[in-house]
N, C-alpha and C. Protein backbone atom coordinates (compact mmCIF):
# COMPACT_ATOMS: atom_id res chain seq x y z
N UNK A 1 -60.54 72.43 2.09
CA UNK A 1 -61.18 72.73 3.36
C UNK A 1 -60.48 71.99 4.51
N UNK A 2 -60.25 70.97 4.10
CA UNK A 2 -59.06 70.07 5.24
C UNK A 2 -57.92 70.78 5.47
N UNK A 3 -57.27 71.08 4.41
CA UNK A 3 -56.41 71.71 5.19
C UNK A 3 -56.44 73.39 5.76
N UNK A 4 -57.19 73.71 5.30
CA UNK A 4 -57.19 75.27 6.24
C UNK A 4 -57.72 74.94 8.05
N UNK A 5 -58.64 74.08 7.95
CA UNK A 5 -58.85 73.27 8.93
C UNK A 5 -57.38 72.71 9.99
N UNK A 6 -57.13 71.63 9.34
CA UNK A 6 -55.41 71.52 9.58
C UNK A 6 -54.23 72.97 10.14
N UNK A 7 -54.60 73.81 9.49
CA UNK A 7 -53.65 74.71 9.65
C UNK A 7 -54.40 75.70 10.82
N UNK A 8 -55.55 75.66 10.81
CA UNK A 8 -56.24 76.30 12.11
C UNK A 8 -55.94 75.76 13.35
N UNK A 9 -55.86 75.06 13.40
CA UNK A 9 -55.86 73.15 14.92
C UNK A 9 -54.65 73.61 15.02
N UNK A 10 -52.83 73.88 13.95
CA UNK A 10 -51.87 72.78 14.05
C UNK A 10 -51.06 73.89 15.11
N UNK A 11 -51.71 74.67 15.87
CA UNK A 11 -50.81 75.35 17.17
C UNK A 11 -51.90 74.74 18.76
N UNK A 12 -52.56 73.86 18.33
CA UNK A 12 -53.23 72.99 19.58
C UNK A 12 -52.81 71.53 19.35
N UNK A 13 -51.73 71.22 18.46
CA UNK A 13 -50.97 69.70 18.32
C UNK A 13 -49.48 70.20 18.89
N UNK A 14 -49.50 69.61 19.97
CA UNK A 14 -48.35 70.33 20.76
C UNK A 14 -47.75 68.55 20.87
N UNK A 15 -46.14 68.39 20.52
CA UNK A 15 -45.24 67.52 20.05
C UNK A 15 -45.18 67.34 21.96
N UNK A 16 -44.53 65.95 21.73
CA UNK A 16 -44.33 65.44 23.15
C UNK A 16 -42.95 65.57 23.08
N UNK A 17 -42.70 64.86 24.61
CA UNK A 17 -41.21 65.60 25.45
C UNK A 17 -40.12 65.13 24.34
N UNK A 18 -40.31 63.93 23.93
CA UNK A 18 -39.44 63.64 22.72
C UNK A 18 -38.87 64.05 21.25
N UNK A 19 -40.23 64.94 21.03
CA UNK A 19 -39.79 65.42 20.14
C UNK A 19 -39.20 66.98 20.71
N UNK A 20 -39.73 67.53 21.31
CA UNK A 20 -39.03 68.58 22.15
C UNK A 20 -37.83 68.41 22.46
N UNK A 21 -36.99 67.12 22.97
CA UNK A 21 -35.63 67.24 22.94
C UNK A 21 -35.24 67.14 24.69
N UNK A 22 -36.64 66.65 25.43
CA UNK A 22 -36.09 66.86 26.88
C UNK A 22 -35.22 65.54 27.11
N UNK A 23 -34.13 65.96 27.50
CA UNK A 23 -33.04 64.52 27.78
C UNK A 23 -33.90 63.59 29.56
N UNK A 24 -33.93 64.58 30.04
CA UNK A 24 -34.61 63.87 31.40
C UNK A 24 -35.91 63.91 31.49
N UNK A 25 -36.72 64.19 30.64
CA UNK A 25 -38.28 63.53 30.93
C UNK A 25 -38.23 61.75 30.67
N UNK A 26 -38.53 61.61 31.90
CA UNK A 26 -39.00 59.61 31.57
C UNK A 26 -39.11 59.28 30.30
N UNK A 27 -40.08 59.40 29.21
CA UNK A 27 -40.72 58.97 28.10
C UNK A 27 -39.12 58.95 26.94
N UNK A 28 -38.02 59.91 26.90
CA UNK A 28 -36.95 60.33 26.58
C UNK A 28 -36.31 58.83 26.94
N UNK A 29 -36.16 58.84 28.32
CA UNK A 29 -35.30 58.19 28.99
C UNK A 29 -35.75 56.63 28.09
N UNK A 30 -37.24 56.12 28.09
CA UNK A 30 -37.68 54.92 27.87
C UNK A 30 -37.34 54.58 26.93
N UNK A 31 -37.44 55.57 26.14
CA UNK A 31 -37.02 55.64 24.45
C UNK A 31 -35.47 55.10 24.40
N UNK A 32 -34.67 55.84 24.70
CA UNK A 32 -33.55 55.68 24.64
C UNK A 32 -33.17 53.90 25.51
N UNK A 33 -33.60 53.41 26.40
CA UNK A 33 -33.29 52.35 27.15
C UNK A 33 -33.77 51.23 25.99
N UNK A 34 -34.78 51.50 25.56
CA UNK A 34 -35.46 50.82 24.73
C UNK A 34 -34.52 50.46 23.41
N UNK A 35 -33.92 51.49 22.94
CA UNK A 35 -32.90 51.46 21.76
C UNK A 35 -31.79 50.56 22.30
N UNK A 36 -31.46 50.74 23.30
CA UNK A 36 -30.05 50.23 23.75
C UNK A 36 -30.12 48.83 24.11
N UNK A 37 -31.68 48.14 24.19
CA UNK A 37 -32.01 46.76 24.40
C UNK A 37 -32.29 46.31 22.98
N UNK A 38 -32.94 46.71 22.11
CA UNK A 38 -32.76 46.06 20.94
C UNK A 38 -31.30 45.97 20.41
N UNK A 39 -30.59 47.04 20.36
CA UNK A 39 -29.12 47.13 19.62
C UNK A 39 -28.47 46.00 20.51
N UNK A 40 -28.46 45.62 21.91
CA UNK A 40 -28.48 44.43 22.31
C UNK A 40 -28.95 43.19 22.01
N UNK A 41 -29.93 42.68 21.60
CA UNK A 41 -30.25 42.03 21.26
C UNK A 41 -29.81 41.28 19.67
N UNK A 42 -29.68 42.86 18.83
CA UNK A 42 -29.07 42.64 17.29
C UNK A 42 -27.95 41.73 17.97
N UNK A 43 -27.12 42.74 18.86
CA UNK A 43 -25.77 42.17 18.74
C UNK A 43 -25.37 40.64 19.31
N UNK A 44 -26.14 40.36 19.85
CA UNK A 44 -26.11 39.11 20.77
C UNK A 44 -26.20 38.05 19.73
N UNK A 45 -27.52 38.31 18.64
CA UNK A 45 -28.00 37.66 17.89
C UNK A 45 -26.73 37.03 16.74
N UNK A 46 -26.40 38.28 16.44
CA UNK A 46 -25.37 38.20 15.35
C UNK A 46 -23.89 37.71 15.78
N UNK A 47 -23.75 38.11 17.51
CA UNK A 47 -22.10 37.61 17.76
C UNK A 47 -22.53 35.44 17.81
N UNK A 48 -23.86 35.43 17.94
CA UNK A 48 -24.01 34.02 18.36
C UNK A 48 -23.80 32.99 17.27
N UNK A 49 -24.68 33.88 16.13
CA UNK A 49 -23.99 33.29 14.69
C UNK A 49 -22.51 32.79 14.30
N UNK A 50 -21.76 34.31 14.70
CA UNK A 50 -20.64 33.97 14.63
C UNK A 50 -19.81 32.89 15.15
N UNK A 51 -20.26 32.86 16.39
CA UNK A 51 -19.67 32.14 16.99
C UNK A 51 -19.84 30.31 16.67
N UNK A 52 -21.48 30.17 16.53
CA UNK A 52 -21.48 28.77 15.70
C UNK A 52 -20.68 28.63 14.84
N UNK A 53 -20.29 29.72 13.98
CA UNK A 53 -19.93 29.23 12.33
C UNK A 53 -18.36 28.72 12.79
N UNK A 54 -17.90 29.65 14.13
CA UNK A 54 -16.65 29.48 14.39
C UNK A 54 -16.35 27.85 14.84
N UNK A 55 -17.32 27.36 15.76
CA UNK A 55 -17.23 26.01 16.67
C UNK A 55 -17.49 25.09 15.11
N UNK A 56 -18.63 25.40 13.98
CA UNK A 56 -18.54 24.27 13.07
C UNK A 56 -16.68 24.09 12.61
N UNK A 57 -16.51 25.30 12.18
CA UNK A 57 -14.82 25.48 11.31
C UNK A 57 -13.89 24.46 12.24
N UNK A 58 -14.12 24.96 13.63
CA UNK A 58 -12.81 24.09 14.70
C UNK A 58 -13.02 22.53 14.37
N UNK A 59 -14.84 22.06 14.39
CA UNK A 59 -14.89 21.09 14.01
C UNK A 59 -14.93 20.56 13.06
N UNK A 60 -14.98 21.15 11.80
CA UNK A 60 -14.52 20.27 10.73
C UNK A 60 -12.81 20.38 10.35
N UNK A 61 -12.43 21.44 10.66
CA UNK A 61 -10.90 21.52 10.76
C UNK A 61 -10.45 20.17 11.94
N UNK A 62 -11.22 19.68 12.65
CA UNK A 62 -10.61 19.16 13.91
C UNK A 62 -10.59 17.20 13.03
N UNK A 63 -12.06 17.06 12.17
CA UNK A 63 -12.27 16.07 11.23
C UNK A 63 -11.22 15.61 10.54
N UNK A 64 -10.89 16.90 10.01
CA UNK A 64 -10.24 16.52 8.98
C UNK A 64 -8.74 16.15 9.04
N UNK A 65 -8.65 16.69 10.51
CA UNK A 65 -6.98 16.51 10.88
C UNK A 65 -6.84 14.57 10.97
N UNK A 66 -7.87 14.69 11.33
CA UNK A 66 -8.32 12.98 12.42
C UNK A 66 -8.45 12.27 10.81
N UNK A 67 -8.67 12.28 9.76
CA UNK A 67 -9.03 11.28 8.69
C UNK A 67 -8.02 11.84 8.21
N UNK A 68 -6.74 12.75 8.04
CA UNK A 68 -5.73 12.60 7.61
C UNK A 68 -4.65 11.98 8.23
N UNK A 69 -4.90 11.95 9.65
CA UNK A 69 -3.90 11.29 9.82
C UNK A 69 -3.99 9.46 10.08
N UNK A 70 -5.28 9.06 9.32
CA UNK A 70 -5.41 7.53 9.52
C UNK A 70 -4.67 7.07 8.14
């Protein structure tokens, strides 16, 4: 009974602009800005890592030069 129900309704569940595919409705636009600030964020996150692991290496490479050459 649910679903004949379901299937009666499912041409008054009308999909929003997003799923429709409108490139310039706002809600589209938010979506998309929204993606491009997290994928920012990944990347920020992950180049920052890198970059510590890089400053430890200089400094223990930098250690070790200094107690080899005493």
């Amino acid at each position: 009974m649910k679903y004949i129900i379901l299937l009666l309704l499912i041409s008054n569940l009308f999909p929003c602009a997003v799923c429709y595919g409108a490139p310039d409705h706002p809600v589209t636009q938010g979506m998309n800005n929204g993606i491009m600030f997290l994928l920012f964020v990944v990347v920020f996150v992950l180049s920052s890592i890198v970059g510590s692991i890089l400053v430890l290496m200089k400094r223990a490479k930098a250690v070790e030069i200094e107690r080899s050459s005493k």
